[in-house]
Structure formats: C-alpha cells, structure tokens
Protein backbone atom coordinates (compact mmCIF):
# COMPACT_ATOMS: atom_id res chain seq x y z
CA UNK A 1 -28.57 -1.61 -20.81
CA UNK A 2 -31.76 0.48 -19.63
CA UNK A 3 -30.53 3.91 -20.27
CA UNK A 4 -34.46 4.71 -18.55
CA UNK A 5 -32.41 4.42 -15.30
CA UNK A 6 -30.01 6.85 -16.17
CA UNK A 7 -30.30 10.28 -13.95
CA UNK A 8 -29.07 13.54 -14.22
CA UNK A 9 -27.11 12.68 -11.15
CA UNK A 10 -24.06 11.56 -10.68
CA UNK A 11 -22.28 14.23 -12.89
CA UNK A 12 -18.97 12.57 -14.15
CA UNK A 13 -16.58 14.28 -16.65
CA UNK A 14 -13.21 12.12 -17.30
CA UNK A 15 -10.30 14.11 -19.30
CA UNK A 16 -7.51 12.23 -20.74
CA UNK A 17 -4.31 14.65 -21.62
CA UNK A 18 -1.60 13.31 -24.12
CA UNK A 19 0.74 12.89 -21.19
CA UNK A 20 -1.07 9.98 -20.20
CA UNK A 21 -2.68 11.45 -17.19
CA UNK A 22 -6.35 12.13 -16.74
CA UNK A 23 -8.89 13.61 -14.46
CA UNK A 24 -11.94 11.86 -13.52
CA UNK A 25 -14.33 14.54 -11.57
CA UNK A 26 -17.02 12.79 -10.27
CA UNK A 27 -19.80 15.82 -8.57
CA UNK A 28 -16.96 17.92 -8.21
CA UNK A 29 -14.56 15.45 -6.30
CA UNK A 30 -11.60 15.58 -8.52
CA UNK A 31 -9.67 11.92 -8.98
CA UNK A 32 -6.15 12.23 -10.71
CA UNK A 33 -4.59 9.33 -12.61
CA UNK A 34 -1.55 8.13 -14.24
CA UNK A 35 -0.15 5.63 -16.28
CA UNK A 36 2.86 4.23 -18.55
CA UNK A 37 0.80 3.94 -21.77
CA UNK A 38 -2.94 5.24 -22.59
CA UNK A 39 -4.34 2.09 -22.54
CA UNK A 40 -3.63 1.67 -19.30
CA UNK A 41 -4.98 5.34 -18.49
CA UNK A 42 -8.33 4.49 -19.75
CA UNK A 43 -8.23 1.01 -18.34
CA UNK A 44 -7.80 2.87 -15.07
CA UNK A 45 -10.70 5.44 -15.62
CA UNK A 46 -13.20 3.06 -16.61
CA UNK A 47 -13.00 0.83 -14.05
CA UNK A 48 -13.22 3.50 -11.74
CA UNK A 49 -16.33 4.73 -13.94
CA UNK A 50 -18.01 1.12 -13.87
CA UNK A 51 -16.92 1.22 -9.85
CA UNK A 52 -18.99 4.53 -9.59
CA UNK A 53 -22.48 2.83 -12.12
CA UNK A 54 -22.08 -0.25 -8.84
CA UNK A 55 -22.51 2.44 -6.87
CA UNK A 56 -25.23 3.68 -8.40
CA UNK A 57 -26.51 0.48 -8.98
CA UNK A 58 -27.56 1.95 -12.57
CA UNK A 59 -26.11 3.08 -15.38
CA UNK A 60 -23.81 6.30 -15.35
CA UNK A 61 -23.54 8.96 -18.34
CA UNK A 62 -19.62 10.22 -18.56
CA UNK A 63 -18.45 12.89 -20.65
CA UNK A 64 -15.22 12.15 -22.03
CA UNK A 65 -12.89 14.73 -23.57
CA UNK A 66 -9.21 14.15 -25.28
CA UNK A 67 -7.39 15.57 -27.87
CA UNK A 68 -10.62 14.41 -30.14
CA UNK A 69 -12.70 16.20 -28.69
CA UNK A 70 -15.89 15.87 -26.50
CA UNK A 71 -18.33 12.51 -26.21
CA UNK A 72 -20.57 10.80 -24.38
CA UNK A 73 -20.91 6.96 -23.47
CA UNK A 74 -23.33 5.29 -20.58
CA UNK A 75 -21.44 2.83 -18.62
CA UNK A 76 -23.69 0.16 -16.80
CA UNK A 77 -22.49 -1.62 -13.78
CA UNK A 78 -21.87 -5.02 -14.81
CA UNK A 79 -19.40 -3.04 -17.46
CA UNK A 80 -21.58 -2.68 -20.71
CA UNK A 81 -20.41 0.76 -22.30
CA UNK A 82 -22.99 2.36 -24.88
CA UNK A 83 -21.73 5.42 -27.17
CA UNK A 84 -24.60 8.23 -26.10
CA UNK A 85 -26.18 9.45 -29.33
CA UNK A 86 -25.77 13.15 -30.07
CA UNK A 87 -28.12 15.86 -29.07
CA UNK A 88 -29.11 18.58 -31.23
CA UNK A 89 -28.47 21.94 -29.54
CA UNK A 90 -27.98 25.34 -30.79
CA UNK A 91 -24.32 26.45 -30.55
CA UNK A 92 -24.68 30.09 -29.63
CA UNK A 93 -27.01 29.07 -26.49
CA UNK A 94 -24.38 27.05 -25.27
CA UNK A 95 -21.87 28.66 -22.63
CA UNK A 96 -18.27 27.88 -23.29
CA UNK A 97 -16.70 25.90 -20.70
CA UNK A 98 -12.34 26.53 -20.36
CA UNK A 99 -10.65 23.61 -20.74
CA UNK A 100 -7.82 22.95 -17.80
CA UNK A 101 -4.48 23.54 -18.69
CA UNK A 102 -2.34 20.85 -20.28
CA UNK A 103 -5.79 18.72 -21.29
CA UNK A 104 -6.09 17.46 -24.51
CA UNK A 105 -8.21 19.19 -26.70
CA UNK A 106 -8.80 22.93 -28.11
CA UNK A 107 -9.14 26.01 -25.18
CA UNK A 108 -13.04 25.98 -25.17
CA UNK A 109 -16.06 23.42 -25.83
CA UNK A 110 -19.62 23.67 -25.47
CA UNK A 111 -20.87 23.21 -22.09
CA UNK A 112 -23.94 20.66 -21.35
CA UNK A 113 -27.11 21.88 -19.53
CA UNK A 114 -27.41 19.53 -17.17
CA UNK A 115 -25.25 16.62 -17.91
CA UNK A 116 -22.96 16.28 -20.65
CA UNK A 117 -23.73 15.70 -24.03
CA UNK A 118 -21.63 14.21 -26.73
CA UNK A 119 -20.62 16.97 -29.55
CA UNK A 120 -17.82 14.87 -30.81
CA UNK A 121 -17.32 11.12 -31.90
CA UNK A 122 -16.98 9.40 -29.04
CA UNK A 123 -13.65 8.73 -27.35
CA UNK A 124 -12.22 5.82 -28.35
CA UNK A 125 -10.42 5.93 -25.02
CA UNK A 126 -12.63 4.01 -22.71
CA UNK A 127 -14.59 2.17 -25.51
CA UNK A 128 -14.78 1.10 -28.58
CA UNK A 129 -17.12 3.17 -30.71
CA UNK A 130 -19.77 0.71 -32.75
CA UNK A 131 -18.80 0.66 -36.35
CA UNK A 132 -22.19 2.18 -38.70
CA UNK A 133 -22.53 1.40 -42.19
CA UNK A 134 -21.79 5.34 -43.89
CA UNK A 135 -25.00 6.63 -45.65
CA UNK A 136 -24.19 6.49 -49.73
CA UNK A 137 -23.89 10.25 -51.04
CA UNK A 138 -22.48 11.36 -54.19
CA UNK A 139 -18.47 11.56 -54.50
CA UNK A 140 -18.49 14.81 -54.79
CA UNK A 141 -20.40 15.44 -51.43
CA UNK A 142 -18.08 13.50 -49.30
CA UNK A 143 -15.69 15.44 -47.03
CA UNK A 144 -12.22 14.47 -47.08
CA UNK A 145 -11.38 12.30 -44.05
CA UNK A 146 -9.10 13.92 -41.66
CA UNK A 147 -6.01 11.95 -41.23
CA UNK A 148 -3.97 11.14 -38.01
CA UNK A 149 -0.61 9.74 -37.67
CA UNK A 150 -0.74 6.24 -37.08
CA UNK A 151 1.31 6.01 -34.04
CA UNK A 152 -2.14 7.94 -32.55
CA UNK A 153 -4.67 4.80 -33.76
CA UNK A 154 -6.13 3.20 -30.56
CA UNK A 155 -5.53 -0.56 -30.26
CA UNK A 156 -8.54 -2.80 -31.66
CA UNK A 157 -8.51 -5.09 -28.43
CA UNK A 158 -10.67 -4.10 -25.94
CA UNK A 159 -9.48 -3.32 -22.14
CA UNK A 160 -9.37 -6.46 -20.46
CA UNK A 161 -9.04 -4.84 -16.69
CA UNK A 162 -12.72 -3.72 -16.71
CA UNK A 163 -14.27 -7.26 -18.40
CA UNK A 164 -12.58 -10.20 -17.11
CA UNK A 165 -14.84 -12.01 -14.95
CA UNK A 166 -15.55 -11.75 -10.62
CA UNK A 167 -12.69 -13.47 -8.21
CA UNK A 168 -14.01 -12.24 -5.46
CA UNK A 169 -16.50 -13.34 -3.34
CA UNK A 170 -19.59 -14.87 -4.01
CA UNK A 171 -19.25 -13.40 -7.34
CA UNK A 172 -16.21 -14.86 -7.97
CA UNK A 173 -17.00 -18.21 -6.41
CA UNK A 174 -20.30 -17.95 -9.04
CA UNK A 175 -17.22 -17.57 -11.82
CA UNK A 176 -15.09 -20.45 -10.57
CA UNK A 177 -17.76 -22.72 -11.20
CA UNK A 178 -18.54 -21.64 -14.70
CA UNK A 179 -21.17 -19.16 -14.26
CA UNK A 180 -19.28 -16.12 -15.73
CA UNK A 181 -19.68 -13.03 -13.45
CA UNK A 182 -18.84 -9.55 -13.63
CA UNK A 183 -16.94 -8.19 -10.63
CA UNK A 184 -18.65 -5.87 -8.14
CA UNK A 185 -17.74 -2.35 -8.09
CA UNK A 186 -15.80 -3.43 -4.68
CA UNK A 187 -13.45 -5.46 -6.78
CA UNK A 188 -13.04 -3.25 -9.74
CA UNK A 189 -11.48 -0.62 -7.27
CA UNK A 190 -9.12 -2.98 -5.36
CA UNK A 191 -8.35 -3.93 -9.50
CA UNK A 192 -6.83 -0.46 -10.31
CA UNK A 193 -5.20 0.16 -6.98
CA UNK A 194 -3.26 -3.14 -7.95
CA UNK A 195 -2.10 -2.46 -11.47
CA UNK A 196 -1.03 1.70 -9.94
CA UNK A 197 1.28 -0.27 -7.45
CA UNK A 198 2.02 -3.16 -10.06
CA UNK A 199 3.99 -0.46 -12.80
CA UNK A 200 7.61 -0.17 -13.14
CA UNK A 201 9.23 2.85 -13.59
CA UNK A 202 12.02 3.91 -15.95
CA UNK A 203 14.93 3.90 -13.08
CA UNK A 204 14.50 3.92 -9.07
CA UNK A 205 12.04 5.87 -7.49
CA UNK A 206 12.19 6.19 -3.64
CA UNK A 207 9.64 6.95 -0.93
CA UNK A 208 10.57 8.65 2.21
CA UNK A 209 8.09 7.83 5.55
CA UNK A 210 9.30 10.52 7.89
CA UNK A 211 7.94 11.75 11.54
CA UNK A 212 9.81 13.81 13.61
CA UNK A 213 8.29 11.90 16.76
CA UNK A 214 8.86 8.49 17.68
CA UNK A 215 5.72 5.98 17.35
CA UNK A 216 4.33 6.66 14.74
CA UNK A 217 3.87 4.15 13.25
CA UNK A 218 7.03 4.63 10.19
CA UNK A 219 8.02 1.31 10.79
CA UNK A 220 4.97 -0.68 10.14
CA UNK A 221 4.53 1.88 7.71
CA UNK A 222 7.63 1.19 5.87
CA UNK A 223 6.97 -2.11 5.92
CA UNK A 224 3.86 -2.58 4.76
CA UNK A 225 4.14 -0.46 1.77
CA UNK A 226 7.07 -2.23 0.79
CA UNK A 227 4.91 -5.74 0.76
CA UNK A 228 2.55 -4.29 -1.22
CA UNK A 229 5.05 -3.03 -4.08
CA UNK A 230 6.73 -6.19 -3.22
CA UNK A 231 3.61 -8.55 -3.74
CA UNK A 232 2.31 -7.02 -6.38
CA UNK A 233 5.33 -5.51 -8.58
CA UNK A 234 7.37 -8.86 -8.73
CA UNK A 235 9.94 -7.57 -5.87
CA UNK A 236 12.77 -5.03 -6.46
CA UNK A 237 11.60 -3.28 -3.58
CA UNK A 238 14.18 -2.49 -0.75
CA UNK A 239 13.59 -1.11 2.56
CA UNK A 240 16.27 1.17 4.15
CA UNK A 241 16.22 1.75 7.70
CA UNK A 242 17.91 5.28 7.40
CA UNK A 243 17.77 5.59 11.23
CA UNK A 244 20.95 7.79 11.85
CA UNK A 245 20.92 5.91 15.67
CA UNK A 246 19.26 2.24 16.50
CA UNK A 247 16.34 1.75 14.07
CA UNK A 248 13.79 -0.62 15.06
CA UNK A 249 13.09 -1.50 10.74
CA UNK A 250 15.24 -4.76 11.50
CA UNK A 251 13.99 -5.89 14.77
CA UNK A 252 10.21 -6.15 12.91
CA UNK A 253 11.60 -8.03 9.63
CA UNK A 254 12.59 -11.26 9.36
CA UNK A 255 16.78 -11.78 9.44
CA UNK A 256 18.57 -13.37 6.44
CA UNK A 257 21.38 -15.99 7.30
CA UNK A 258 23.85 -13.20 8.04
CA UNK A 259 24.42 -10.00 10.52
CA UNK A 260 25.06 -7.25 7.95
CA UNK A 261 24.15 -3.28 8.33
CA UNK A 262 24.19 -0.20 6.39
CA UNK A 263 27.48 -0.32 7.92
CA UNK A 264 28.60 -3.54 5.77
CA UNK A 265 26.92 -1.62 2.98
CA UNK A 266 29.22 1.52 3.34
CA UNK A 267 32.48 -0.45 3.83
CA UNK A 268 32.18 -2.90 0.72
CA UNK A 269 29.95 -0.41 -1.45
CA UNK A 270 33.29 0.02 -4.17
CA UNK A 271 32.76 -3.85 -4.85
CA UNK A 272 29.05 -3.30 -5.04
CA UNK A 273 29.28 -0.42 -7.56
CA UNK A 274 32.10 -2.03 -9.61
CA UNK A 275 31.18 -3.19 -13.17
CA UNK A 276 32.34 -7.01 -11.59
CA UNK A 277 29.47 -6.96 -9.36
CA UNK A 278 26.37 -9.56 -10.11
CA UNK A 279 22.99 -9.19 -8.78
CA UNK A 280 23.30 -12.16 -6.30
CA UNK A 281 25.72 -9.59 -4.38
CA UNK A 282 23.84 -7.47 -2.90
CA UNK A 283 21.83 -10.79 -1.09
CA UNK A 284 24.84 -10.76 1.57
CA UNK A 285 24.30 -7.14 2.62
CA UNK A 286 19.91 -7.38 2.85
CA UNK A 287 17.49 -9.32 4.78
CA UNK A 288 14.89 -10.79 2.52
CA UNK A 289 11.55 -11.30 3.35
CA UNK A 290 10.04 -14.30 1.79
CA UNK A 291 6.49 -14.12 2.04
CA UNK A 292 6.58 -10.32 0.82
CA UNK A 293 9.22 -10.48 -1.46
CA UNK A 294 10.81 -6.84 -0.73
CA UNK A 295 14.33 -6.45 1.13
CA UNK A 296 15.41 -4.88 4.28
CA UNK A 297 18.66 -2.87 4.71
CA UNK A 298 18.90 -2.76 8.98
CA UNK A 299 20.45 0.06 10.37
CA UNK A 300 23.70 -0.14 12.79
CA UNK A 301 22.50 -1.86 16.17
CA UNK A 302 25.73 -2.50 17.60
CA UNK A 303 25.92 -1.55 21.35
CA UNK A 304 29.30 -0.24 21.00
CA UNK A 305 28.88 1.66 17.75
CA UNK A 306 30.57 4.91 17.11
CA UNK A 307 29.30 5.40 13.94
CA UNK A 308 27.52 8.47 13.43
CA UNK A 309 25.28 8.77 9.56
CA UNK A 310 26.88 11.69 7.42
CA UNK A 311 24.89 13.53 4.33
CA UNK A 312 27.90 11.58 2.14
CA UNK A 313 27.06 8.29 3.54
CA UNK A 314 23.42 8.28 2.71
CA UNK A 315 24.01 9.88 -1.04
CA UNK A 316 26.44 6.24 -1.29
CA UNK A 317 24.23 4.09 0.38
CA UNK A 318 21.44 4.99 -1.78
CA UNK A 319 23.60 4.27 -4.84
CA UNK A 320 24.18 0.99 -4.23
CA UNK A 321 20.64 0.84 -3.49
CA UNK A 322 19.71 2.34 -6.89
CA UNK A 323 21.64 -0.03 -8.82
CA UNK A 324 20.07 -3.36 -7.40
CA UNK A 325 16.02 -2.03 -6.78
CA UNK A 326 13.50 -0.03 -8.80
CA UNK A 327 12.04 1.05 -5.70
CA UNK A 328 13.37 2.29 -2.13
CA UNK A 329 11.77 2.97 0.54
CA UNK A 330 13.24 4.84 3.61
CA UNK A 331 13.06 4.98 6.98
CA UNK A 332 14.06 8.42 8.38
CA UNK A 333 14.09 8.36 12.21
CA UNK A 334 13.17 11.13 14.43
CA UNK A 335 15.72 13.23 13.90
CA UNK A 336 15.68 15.78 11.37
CA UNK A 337 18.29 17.80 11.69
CA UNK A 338 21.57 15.88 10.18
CA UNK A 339 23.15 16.21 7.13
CA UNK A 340 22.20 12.76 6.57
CA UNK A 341 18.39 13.39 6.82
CA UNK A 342 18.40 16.54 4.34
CA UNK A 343 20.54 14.48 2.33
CA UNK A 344 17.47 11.61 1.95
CA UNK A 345 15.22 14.52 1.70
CA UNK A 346 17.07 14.84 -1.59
CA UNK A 347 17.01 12.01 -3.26
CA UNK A 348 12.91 11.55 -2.33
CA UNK A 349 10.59 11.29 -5.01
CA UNK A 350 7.51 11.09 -2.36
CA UNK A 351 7.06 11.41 0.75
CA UNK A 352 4.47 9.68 3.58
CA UNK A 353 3.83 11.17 6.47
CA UNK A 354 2.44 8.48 9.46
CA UNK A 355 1.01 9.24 12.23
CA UNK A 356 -1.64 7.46 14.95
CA UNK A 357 -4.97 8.87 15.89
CA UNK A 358 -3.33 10.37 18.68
CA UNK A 359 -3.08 13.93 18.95
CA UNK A 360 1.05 13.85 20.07
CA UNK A 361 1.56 12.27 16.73
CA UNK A 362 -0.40 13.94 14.61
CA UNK A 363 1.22 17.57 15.62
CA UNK A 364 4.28 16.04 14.85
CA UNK A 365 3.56 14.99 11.62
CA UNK A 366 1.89 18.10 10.63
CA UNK A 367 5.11 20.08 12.63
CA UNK A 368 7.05 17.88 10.05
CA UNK A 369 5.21 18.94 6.91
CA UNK A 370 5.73 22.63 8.47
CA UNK A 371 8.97 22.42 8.63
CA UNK A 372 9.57 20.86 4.86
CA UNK A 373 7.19 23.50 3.00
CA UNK A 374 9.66 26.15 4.74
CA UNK A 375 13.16 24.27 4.18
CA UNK A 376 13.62 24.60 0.33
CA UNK A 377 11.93 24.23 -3.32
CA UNK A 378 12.21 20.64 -3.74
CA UNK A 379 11.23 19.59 0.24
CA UNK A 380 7.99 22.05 -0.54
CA UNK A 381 6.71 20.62 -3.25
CA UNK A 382 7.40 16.90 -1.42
CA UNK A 383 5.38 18.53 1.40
CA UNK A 384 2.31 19.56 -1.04
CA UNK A 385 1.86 16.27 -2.77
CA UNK A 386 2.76 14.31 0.61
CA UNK A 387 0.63 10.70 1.31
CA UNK A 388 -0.67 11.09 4.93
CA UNK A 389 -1.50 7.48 6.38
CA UNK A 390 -3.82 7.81 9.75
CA UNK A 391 -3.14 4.53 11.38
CA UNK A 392 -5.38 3.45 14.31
CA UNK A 393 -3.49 2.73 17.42
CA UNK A 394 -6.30 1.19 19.79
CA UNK A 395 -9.83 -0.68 18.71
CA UNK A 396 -12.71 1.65 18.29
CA UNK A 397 -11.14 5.25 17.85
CA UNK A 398 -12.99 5.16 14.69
CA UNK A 399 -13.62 9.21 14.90
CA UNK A 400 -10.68 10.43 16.44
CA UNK A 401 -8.47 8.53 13.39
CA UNK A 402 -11.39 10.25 11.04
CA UNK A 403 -10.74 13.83 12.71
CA UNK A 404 -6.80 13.48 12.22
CA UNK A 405 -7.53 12.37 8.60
CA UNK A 406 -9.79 15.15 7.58
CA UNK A 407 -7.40 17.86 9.87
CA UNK A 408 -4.91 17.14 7.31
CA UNK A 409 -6.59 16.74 4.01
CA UNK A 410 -6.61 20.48 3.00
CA UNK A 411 -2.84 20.68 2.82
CA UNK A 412 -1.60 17.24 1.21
CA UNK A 413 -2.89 15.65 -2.20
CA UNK A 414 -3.85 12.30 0.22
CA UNK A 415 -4.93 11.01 2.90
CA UNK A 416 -5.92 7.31 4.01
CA UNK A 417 -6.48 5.26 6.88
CA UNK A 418 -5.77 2.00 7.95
CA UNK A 419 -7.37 0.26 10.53
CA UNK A 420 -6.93 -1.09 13.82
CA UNK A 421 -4.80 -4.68 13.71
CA UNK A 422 -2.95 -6.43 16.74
CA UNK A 423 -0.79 -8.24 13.91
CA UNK A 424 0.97 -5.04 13.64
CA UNK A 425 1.40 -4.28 17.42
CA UNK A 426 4.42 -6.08 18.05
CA UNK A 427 6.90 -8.73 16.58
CA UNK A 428 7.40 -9.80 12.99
CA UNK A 429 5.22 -7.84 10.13
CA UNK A 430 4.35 -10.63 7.81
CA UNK A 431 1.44 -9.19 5.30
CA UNK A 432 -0.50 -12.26 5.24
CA UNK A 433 -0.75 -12.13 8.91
CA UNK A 434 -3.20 -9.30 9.01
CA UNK A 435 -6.30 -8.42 8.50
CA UNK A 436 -8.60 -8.71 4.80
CA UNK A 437 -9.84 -5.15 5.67
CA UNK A 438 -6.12 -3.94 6.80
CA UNK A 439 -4.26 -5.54 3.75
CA UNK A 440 -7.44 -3.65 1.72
CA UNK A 441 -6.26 -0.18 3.23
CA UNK A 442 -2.54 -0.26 2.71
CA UNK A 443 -3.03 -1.65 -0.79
CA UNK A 444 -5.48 2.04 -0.93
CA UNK A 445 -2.35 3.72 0.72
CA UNK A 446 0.64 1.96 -1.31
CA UNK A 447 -1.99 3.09 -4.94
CA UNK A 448 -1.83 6.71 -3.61
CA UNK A 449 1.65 6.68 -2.81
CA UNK A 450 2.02 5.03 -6.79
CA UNK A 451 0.41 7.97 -8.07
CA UNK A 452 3.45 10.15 -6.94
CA UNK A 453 5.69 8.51 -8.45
C-alpha cells in the first residue's frame, strides 16, 4: 500500500455499537447499517469503506471506534487494510469530541486535527490487527492484561465479503480465467446490498407499498421488491394484493394451475392455521412465480363480487400469511380510508412510498406520508423512516425524477430511483426481463427497504 497517496480528504469515521448497528459518516453524509451478527456489521462497513478507497482511487484513512475504543487503519482499494500507527499528541490540546448516544465506547474521546488518529488498539472489527513480538521488560513492570469475556473475542477468520475475488466484468472475466482479481468498488457495493436483502429475520416482517393515487407504480413496485428478497433470500417471500376492490397485483404475475383469491384464503384459513396443516398447503391458495421465486396472493376479481375487505379480514389473512413466509409484502390500493387499510397499517414493519416523476403522483405520495405522520404513533414513525422509490415513467425525464427524489429526501430516511424500462410498462413482470441498470436500482431500493427491517 502507498500510504504517500493518502489525503486529508475523504474524512471517514465508522462507529460500531454493541447492538450490531454502526454508522459510517463519510464528509458528513451519514450511512446507517445493520446486521444479525458483528461480523457481518463490519463485513458490511468495510466493503463500503474499500467501495469509497475505488472511489478515490487511493487509499482511505478510517477512524474506527467500538466499545474498545478509538483506531485507525488505511484501507486501499484493491482491499489491503493497514493498522495506522499511533501519533503522539498532547492530551490536554485535544478537544473532546461527544460520542452519539447508544455507540460503543466511553461519553468522550480525543478529537483528531484534521483526520483521525488512532489513540486506541485498533479495532479488530474491520481487520485483523498484525500480531508484534512484546518488548521483554522485567515481571514486575508488566501491567496486568485486561481481561474480556470470551463470548466478546473476534473470530480469527478474516471477512470473506470484502476479499473474494472480481465476478464482474472484465475484472471478473480476468478471475475466471485464473488471474485472481479484486472486485471494483462498483461490485463491492452491489455485494452488501445483496447480503442486507439476503438476511432472515427472527419471525415475519412485512412491507407495506402504499399511494393514495392510482399509477403509481405499487404494483411493479410490489413486485419487484419481492424478486429481489425472493432471488436473493432463498424465497419465503409472499406478495399480497391487499386491494380492498380489483387489484391489478395478479393480472402482472404469472397464474399457478388454479383460480384462488384472498377470498379462498379467508374461507379455508381454519384448515390453514390448524396444527394438521403442512407447508405444501398453502401452494393451492398462491400463485408462484418461478423465475423469482416469491408468491402472489391475488385479490378478489370476480365481476359479480360482493365482497367488501373488513379490518378483521386482513388481521386473518395476514396470519395465515405469517405462518407460511418470513416476509410479506402488501399491496394497499388507493383507498385509505377502510378499516381494512388501517388494519395493514398495523401490522407494517416498513413502509414504501412509490410514486412516478410526475407531479400528480408525487403529491399523492407525499399527501400520503401527510396523512400517516398525523394518524397515530406507530403510522408516524412508519412515515419518518419510510423508503421513497422515484420510478421513471417516460425515457429521458432524468431531472424531473431527480427533483421528485430530492423534494422528498428531507422528510424520509430514503430515497432511490429506478430507471426508465418498457419491460415494466405492461404485461408480465419477470425480473430477468429487465434491464442490468434497472435490476441494479431495485436491488439499491429492496437493501434500503432491508435496513428497516
């Protein structure tokens, strides 16, 4: 590594809290993570560190704080990682920096000058520390060795996320052929969006895509997302077409060999919750779609149907649902004023607001998100850490889908885009079908929608 190329510039600080979240601020743009284990916390932040040095195209310096302390390591872009050797500073010149609630560590540590300097052995979290010989000193000099319980000591294998060779591209093509080559900064990204939307959860979560106006793009929306849990969690993923009227969810996804509804659901759902019931069960009341491995629930499409969704028939529906998939996601429809839409409201875990580049849409959606922060506790705090997804409507709107995105940024913890793609216009949604850059963004989305959950 030549740390000659390192700069002062960019100014990354990554904090790692015993919950197994962290913070990556990279010049002041705050990044939030989350994992199941550690491990996977600080595979997580150094890729996206490594990501940021391909940037760069030069080594990075990171400050890295957990419940250690403070340290330093240089991070090169082809993924070499380098403890920084301590600086000797004065302690009473240094400011003292707070320390944000709930991070590991004690309330205050030095602050660096410029950029941050190790005062601390160096976080084991995103690498390995080098192992030095200890200078000999008399027994009676040597400090006793503090001592941690062992269910604290870091693994000895070394993250494989951030070191296993390129797939992609010419890189890749480079490793295929025996030439072993790091992945580009590109791929390390698209890496850690795919192992956020890859976890399983302890029980179901479920997503909610809701809009009070009609096209808006929920159901490619709903779709999508559930082909990328699908695809890349192993399945388990349903999709619920919680339209209390005709939703269009089944008309886009490909039909099993049967006719069933939410209806069907509803009418058999004491056989489906019974301790009898087996797994294979629930395959006579969904529509499975092959290629993306995630099922669809339709809604009722029956010309004649008198049906109307209640608050009570959603709270059932969803238990069935809960007992078959780890993951649900729902279609609301446009209206928003049922008990049967407050009652999906409830059981949300996070919610995605879609909406076009055009302005019609984009009112609603943010009327929507209005409308939630105001209703109650729970539907407020689904509003604040919402997932907006700006999807392009027409070719070349570029700006107008980057206006709508940045309108709503302030007041939602993310926003993404996806672009243009006539596979999603009309007929079937089959993933495969669309674009590299499309599938890109709504892998992006489906990470950010991860993180919420």
């Amino acid at each position: 590594m030549n740390k000659a190329l390192v700069q002062a510039v960019p100014v990354i600080n990554a904090i790692i809290n015993t919950d197994n979240t962290g913070v990556l601020t990279i010049d002041a743009r705050e990044e939030t993570f989350q994992a199941e284990t550690v491990a996977q916390l600080r595979s997580q932040l150094m890729a996206r560190v490594i990501a940021e040095a391909g940037e760069c195209e030069r080594p990075v310096r990171v400050s890295t704080m957990d419940e250690s302390g403070l340290s330093g390591l240089l991070v090169s872009p082809d993924g070499d990682v380098e403890q920084e050797e301590p600086q000797a500073q004065e302690p009473r010149d240094q400011p003292m920096l707070a320390v944000p609630a709930g991070a590991a560590g004690a309330a205050t540590v030095p602050a660096p000058a410029q950029a941050p300097a190790p005062t601390a052995p160096a976080v084991r979290a995103l690498a390995p520390a080098p192992v030095e010989a200890p200078a000999t000193v008399p027994a009676a000099a040597e400090a006793p060795a503090s001592r941690r319980e062992l269910r604290e000591a870091e693994s000895f294998l070394r993250t494989q996320e951030a070191r296993s060779a390129a797939t992609h591209g010419v890189r890749g093509w480079l490793s295929r052929v025996g030439i072993r080559t790091h992945p580009s900064a590109k791929e390390l990204l698209e890496r850690v969006d795919a192992q956020l939307v890859s976890q399983h959860w302890a029980g179901t979560r479920t997503v909610m895509v809701v809009n009070r106006k009609g096209g808006a793009n929920k159901t490619p929306t709903v779709m999508n997302l559930a082909a990328v849990f699908g695809r890349h969690g192993g399945g388990g993923v349903l999709a619920y077409d919680g339209n209390p009227e005709v939703g269009t969810l089944g008309w886009r996804a490909e039909q099993g060999p049967h006719t069933a509804t939410a209806l069907d659901v509803l009418e058999n759902s004491g056989h489906l919750l019974s301790t009898s019931a087996v797994y294979g069960d629930v395959s006579g009341y969904v529509h499975h779609q092959r290629a993306d491995t995630f099922d669809v629930l339709r809604s009722d499409d029956s010309l004649v149907g008198t049906h109307v969704m209640t608050g009570d028939d959603v709270d059932l529906i969803h238990q069935v649902a809960a007992k078959y998939y780890r993951l649900i996601i729902m279609d609301s429809g446009n209206v928003d004023r049922g008990s049967d839409w407050a009652r999906m409201i409830q059981h949300t875990d996070q919610l995605v607001v879609p909406t076009t580049e055009m302005e019609d849409r984009a009112e609603a959606a943010l009327l929507t998100l209005r409308g939630l922060q105001e209703r109650d506790e729970h539907a407020a705090r689904l509003a604040e850490n919402a997932v907006v997804i700006v999807s392009q409507s027409e070719p070349g709107n570029t700006s107008s889908t980057q206006r709508i995105a940045d309108g709503f940024r302030p007041f939602v913890r993310a926003v993404c885009t996806v672009p243009y793609d006539p596979a999603l216009k009309a007929g079937l949604i089959v993933h495969d079908d669309l674009d590299s850059r499309t599938r890109r963004a709504w892998l992006r989305a489906g990470a950010e929608v991860a993180q919420g959950l």
